[in-house]
C-alpha atoms as a PDB file:
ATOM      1  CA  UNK A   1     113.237 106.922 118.248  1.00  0.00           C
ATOM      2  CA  UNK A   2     111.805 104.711 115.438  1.00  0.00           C
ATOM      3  CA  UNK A   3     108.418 102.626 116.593  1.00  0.00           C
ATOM      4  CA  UNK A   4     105.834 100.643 114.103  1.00  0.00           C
ATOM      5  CA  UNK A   5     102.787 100.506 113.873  1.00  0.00           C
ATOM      6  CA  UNK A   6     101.215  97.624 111.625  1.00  0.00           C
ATOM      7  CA  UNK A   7      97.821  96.739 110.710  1.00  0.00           C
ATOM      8  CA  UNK A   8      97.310  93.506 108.684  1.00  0.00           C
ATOM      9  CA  UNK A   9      94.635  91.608 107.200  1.00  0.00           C
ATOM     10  CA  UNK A  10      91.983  94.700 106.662  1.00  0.00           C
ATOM     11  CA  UNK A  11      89.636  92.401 104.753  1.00  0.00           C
ATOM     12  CA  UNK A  12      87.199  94.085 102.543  1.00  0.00           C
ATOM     13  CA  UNK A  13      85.012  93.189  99.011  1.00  0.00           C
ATOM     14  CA  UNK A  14      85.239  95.556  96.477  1.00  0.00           C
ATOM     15  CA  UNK A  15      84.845  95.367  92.921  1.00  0.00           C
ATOM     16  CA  UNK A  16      88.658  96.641  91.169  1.00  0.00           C
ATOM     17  CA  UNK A  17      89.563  94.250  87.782  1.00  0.00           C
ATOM     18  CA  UNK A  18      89.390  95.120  84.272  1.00  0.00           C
ATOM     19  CA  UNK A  19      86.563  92.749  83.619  1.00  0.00           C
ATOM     20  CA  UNK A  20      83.015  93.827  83.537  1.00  0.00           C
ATOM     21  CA  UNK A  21      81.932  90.581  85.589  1.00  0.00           C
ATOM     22  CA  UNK A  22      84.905  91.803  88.446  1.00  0.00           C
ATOM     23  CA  UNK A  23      82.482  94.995  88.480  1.00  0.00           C
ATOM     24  CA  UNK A  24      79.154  93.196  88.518  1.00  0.00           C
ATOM     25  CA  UNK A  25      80.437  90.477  91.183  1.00  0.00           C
ATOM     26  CA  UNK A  26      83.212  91.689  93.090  1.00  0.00           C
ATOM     27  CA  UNK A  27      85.834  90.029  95.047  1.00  0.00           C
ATOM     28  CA  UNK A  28      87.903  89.890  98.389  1.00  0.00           C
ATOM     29  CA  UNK A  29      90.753  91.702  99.131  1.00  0.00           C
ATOM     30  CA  UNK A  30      92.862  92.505 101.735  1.00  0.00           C
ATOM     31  CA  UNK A  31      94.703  95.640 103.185  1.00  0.00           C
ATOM     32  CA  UNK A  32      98.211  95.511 104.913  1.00  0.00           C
ATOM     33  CA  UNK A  33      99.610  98.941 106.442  1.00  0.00           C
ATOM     34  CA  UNK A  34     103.234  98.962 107.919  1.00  0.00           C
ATOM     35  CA  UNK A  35     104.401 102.470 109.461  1.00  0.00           C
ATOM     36  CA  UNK A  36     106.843 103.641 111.713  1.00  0.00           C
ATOM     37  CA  UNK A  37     106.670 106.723 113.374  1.00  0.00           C
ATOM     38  CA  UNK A  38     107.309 107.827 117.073  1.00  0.00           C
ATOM     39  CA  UNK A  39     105.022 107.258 119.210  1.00  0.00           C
ATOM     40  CA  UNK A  40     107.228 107.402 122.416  1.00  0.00           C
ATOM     41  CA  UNK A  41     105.393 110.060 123.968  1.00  0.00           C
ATOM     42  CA  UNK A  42     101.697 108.108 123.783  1.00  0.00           C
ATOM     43  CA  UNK A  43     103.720 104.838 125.354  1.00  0.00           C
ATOM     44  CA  UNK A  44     103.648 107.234 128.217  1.00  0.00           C
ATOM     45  CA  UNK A  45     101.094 109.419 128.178  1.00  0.00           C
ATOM     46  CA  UNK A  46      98.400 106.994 127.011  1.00  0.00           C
ATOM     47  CA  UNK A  47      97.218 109.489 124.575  1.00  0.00           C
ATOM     48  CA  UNK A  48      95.746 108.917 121.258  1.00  0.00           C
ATOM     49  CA  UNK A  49      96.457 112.047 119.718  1.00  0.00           C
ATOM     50  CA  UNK A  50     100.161 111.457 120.178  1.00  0.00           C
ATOM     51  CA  UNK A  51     100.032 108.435 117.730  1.00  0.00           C
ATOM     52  CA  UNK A  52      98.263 107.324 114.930  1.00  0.00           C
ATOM     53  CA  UNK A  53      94.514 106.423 115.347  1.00  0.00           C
ATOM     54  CA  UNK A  54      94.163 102.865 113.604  1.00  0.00           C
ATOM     55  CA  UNK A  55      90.572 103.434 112.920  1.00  0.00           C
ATOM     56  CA  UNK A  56      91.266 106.112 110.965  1.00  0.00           C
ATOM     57  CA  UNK A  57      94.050 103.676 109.158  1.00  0.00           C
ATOM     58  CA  UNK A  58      91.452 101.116 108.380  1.00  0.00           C
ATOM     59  CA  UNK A  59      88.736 104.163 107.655  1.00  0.00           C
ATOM     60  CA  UNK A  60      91.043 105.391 104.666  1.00  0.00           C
ATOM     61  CA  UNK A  61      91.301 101.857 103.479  1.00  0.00           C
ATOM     62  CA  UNK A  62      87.748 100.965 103.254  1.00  0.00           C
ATOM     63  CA  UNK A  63      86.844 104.785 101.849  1.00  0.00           C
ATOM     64  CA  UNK A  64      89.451 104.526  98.640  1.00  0.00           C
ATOM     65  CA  UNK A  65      88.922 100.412  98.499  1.00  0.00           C
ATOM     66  CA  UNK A  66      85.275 101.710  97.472  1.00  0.00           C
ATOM     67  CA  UNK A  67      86.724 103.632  94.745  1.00  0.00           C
ATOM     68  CA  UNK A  68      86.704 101.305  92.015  1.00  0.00           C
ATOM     69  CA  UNK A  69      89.756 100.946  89.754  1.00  0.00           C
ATOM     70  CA  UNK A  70      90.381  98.677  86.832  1.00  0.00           C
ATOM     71  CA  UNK A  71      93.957  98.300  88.775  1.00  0.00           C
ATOM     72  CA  UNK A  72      94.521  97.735  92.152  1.00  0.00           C
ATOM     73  CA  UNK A  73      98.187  99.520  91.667  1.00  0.00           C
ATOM     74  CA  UNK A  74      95.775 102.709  91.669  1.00  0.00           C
ATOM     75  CA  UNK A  75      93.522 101.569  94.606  1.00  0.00           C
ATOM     76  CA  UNK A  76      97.287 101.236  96.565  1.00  0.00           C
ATOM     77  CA  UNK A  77      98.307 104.667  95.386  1.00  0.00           C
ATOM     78  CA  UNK A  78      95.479 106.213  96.341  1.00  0.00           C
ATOM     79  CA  UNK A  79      95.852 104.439  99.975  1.00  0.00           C
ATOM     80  CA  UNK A  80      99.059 105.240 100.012  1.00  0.00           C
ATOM     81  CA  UNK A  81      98.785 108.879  99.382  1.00  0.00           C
ATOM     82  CA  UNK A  82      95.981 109.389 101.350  1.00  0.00           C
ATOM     83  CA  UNK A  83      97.696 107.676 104.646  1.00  0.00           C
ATOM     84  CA  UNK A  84     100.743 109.990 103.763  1.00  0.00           C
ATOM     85  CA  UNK A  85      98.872 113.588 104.048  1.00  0.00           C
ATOM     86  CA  UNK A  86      96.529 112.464 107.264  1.00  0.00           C
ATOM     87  CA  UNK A  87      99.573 111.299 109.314  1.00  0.00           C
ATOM     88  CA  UNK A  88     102.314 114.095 109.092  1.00  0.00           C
ATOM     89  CA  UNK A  89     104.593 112.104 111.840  1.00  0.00           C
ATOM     90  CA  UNK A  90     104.706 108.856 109.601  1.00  0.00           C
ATOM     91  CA  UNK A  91     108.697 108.653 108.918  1.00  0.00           C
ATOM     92  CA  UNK A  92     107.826 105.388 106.402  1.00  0.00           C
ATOM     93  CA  UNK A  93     104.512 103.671 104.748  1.00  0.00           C
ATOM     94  CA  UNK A  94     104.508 100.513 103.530  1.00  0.00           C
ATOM     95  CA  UNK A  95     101.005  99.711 102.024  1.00  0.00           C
ATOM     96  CA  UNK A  96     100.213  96.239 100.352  1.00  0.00           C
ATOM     97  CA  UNK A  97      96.838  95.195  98.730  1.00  0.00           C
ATOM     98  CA  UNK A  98      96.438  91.634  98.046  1.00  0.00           C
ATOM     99  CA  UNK A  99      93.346  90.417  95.548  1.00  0.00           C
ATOM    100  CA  UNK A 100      92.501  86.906  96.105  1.00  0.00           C
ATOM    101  CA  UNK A 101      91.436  84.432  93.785  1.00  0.00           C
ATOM    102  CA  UNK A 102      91.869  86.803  90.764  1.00  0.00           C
ATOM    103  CA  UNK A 103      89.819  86.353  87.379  1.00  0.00           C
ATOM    104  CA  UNK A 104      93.294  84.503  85.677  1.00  0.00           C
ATOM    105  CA  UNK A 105      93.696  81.292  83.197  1.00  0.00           C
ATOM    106  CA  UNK A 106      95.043  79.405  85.578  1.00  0.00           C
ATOM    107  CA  UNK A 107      94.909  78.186  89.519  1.00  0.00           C
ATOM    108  CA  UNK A 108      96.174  81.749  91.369  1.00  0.00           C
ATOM    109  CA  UNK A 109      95.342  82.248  94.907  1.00  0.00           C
ATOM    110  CA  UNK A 110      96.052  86.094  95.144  1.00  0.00           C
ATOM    111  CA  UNK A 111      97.900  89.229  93.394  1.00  0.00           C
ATOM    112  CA  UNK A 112      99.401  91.668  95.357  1.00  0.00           C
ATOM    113  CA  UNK A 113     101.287  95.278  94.941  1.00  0.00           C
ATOM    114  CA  UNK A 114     103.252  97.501  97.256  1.00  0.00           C
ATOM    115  CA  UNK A 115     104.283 100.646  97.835  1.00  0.00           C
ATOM    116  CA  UNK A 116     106.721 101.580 100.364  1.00  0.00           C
ATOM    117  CA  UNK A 117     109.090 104.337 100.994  1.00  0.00           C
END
């Protein structure tokens, strides 16, 4: 049995961009997780150890989102890779970090990159 797990919108300031001001000043960003997994047996056994703890989800986030990178495709790696070897009984990740109102010449309201499997 395939079941999914999702936590969207982990919103957290950091201070990711190549720019020296993006590392002075920061910005907001936000943290999407998708997995699936099987968490039949904690449907009925209301057990958190038989599925995956969200605060430790959200945890990983805001550990590696401290990290700064000039790229946020390394901050998602890192999430990515990190979620992978915690949760042995994911069966697919699908992480997505979104930067809003990034440093551009023009009117953007966000960047974003994935990784999924």
């Amino acid at each position: 049995m395939t079941n999914y797990i999702n936590i969207e919108g982990i919103n957290l300031y950091a201070y990711h961009g190549c720019l020296e001001e993006e590392a002075k000043i920061g910005g907001e960003y936000i943290v999407d997780v998708y997995m699936s997994t099987d968490f039949s047996k904690a449907a009925t056994s209301d057990n958190l150890a038989e599925t995956i703890d969200y605060c430790t989800v959200y945890n990983i986030c805001k550990v590696e989102m401290a990290i700064r990178s000039k790229l946020i495709e390394a901050v998602c790696g890192r999430i990515y890779q990190k979620l992978k070897s915690q949760f042995s009984s994911l069966k697919t990740l699908h992480v997505k970090v979104t930067k809003l109102l990034p440093p551009m010449n023009g009117n953007v309201d966000k960047v974003s990159v994935e990784i999924k499997d």
